[in-house]
N, C-alpha and C. Protein backbone atom coordinates (compact mmCIF):
# COMPACT_ATOMS: atom_id res chain seq x y z
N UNK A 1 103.95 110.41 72.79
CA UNK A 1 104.23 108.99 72.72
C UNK A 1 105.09 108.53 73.90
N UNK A 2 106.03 109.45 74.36
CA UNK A 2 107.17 108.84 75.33
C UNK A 2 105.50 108.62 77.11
N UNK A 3 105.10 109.97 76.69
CA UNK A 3 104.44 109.64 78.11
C UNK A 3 103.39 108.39 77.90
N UNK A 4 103.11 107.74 76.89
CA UNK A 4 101.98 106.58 76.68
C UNK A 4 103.45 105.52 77.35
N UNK A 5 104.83 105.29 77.17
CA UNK A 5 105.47 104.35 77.61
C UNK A 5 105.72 104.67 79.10
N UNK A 6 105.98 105.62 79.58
CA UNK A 6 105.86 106.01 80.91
C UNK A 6 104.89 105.40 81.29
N UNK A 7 103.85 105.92 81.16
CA UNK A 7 102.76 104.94 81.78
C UNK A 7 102.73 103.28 81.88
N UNK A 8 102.67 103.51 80.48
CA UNK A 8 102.99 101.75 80.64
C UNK A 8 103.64 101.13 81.68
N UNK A 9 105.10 101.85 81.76
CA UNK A 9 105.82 100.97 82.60
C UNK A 9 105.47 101.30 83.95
N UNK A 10 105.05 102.40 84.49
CA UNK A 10 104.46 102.54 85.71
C UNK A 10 103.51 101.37 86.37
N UNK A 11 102.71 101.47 84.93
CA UNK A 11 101.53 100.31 85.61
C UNK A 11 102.00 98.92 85.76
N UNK A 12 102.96 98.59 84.55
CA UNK A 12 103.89 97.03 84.65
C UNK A 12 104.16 97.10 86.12
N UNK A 13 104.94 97.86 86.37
CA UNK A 13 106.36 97.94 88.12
C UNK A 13 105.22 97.77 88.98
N UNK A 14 103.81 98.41 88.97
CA UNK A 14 103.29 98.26 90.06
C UNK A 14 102.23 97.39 90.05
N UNK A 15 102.45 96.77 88.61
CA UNK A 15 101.52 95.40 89.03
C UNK A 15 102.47 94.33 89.48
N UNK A 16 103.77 94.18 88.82
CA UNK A 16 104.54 93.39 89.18
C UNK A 16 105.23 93.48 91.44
N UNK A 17 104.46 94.59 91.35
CA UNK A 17 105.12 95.08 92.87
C UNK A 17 103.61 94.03 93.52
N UNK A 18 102.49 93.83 93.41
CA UNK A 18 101.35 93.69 93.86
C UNK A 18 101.43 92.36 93.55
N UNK A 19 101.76 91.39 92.52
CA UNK A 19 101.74 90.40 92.64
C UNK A 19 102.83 89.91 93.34
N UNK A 20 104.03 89.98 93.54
CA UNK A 20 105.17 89.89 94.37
C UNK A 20 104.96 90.04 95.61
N UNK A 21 103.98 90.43 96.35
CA UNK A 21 103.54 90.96 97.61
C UNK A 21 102.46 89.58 98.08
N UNK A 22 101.67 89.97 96.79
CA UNK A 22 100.46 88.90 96.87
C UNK A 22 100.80 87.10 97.17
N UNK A 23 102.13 87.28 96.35
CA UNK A 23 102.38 85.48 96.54
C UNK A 23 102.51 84.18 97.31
N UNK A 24 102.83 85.03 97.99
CA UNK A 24 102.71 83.84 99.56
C UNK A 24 101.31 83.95 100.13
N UNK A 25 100.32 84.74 100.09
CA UNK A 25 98.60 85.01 100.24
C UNK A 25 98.10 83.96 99.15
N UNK A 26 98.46 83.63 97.78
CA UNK A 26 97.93 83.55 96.41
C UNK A 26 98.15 81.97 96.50
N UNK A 27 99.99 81.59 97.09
CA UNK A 27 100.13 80.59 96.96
C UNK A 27 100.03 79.43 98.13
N UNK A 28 99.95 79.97 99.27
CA UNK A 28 99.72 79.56 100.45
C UNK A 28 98.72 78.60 100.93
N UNK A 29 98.32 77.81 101.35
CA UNK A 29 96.95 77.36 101.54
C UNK A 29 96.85 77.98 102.91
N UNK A 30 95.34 78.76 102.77
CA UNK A 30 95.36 79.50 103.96
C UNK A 30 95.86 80.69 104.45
N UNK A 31 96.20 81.19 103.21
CA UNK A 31 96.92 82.52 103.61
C UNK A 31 96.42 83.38 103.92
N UNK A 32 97.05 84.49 104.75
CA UNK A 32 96.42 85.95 104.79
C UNK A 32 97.61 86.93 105.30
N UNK A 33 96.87 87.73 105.56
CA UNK A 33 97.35 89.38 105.32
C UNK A 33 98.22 88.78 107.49
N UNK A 34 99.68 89.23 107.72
CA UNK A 34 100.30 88.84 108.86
C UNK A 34 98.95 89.64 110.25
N UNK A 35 98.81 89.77 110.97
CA UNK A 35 97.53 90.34 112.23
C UNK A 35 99.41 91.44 113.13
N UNK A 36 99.01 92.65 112.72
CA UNK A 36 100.06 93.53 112.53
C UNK A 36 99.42 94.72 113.65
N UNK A 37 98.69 94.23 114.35
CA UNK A 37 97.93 95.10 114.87
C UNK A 37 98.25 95.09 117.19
N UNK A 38 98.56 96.46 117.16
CA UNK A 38 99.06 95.59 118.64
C UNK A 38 98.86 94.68 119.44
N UNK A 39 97.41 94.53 119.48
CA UNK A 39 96.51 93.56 120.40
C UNK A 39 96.92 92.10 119.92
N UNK A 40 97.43 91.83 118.44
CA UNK A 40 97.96 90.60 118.14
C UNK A 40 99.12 90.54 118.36
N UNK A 41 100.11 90.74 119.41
CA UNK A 41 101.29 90.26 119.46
C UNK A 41 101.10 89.90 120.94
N UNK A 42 101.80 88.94 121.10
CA UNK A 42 102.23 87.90 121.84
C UNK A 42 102.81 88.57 122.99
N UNK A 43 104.02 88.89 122.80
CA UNK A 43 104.96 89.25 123.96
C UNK A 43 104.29 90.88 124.30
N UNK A 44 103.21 91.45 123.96
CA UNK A 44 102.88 93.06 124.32
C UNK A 44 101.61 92.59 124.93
N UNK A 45 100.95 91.06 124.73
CA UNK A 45 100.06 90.91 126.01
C UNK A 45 100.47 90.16 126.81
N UNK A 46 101.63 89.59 127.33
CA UNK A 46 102.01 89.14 128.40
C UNK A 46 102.44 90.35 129.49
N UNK A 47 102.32 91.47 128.48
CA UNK A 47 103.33 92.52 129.61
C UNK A 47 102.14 93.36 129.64
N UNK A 48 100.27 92.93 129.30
CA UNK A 48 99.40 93.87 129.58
C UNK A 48 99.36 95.14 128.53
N UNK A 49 99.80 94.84 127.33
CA UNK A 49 99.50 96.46 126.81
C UNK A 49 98.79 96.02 125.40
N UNK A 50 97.92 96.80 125.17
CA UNK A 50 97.11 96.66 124.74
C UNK A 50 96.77 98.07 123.25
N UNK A 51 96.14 98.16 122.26
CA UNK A 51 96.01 99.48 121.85
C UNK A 51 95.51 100.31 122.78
N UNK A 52 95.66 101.79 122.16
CA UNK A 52 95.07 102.71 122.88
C UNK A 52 93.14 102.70 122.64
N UNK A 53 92.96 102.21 121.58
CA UNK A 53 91.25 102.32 121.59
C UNK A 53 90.83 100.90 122.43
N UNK A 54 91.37 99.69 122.60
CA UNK A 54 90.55 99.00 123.57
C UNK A 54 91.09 99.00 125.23
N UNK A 55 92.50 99.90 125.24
CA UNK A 55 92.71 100.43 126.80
C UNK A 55 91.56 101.24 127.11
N UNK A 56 91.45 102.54 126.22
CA UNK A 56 90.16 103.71 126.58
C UNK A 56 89.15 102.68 126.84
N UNK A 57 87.83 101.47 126.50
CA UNK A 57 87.56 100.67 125.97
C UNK A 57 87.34 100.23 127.48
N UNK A 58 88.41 99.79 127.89
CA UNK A 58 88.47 98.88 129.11
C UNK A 58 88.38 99.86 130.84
N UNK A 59 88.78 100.79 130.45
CA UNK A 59 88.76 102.04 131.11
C UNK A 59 87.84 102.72 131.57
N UNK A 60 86.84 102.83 130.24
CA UNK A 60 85.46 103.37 130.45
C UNK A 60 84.80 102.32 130.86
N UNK A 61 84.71 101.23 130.92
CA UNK A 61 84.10 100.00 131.34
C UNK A 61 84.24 99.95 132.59
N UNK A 62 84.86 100.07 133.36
CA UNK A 62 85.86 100.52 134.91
C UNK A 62 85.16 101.26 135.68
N UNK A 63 85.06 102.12 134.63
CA UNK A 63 84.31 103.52 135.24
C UNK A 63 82.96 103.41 135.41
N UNK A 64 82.18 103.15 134.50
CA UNK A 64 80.88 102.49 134.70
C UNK A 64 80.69 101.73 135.44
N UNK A 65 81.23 100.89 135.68
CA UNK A 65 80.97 99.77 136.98
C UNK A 65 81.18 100.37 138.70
N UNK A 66 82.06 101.12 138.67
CA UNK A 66 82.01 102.28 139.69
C UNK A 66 80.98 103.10 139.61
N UNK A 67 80.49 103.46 139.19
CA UNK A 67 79.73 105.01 139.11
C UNK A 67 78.35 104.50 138.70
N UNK A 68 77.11 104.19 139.71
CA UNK A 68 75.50 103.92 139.74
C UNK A 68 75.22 105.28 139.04
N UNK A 69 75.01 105.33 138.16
CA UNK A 69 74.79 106.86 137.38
C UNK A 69 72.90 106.79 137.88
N UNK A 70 72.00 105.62 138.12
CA UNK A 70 71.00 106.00 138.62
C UNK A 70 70.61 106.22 139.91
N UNK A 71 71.39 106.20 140.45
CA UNK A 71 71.57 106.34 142.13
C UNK A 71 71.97 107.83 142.64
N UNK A 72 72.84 108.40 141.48
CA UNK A 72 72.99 109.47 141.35
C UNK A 72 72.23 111.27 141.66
N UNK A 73 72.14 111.40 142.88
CA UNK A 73 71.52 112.64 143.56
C UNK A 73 72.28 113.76 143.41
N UNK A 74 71.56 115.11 142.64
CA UNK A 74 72.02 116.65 142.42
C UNK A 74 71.60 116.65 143.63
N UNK A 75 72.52 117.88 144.20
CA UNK A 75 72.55 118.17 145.04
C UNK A 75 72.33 119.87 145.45
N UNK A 76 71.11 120.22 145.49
CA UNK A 76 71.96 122.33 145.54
C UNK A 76 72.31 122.50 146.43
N UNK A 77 73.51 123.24 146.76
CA UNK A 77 74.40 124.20 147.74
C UNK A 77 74.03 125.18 147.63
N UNK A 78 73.74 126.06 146.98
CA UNK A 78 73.88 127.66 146.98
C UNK A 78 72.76 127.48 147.80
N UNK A 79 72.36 129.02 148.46
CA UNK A 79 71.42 129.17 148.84
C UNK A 79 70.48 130.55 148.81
């Protein structure tokens, strides 16, 4: 019996934790989840930095534009 109230209150605290979280999303017009992600901040693209998956991203893009991969001649040396 004690662990059927354990539970209980587990699930109360963490619904009460989820709606407490939720409320400014729930009550908001227009709400959403804050953009927490590096590429959305302000002052980290004025100074150029960017995540690491759309630096790689921009990088390999770089590289491709350098490198005619069909122009591209093997060459043998040995002889």
């Amino acid at each position: 019996m004690e662990i059927i109230k354990v539970i209980l209150l587990a699930v109360a605290l963490v619904a009460i934790a989820m709606l407490g979280l939720a409320t400014q999303i729930l009550l908001k017009r227009g709400g959403k989840f804050p953009n927490t992600h590096v590429g959305g901040n302000k002052y980290l693209k004025k100074q150029g930095i960017a995540c690491a998956q759309t630096q790689d991203k921009i990088e390999r893009a770089k590289v491709e534009k350098k490198v005619d991969f069909k122009s591209v001649k093997i060459v043998n040396i040995s002889k």
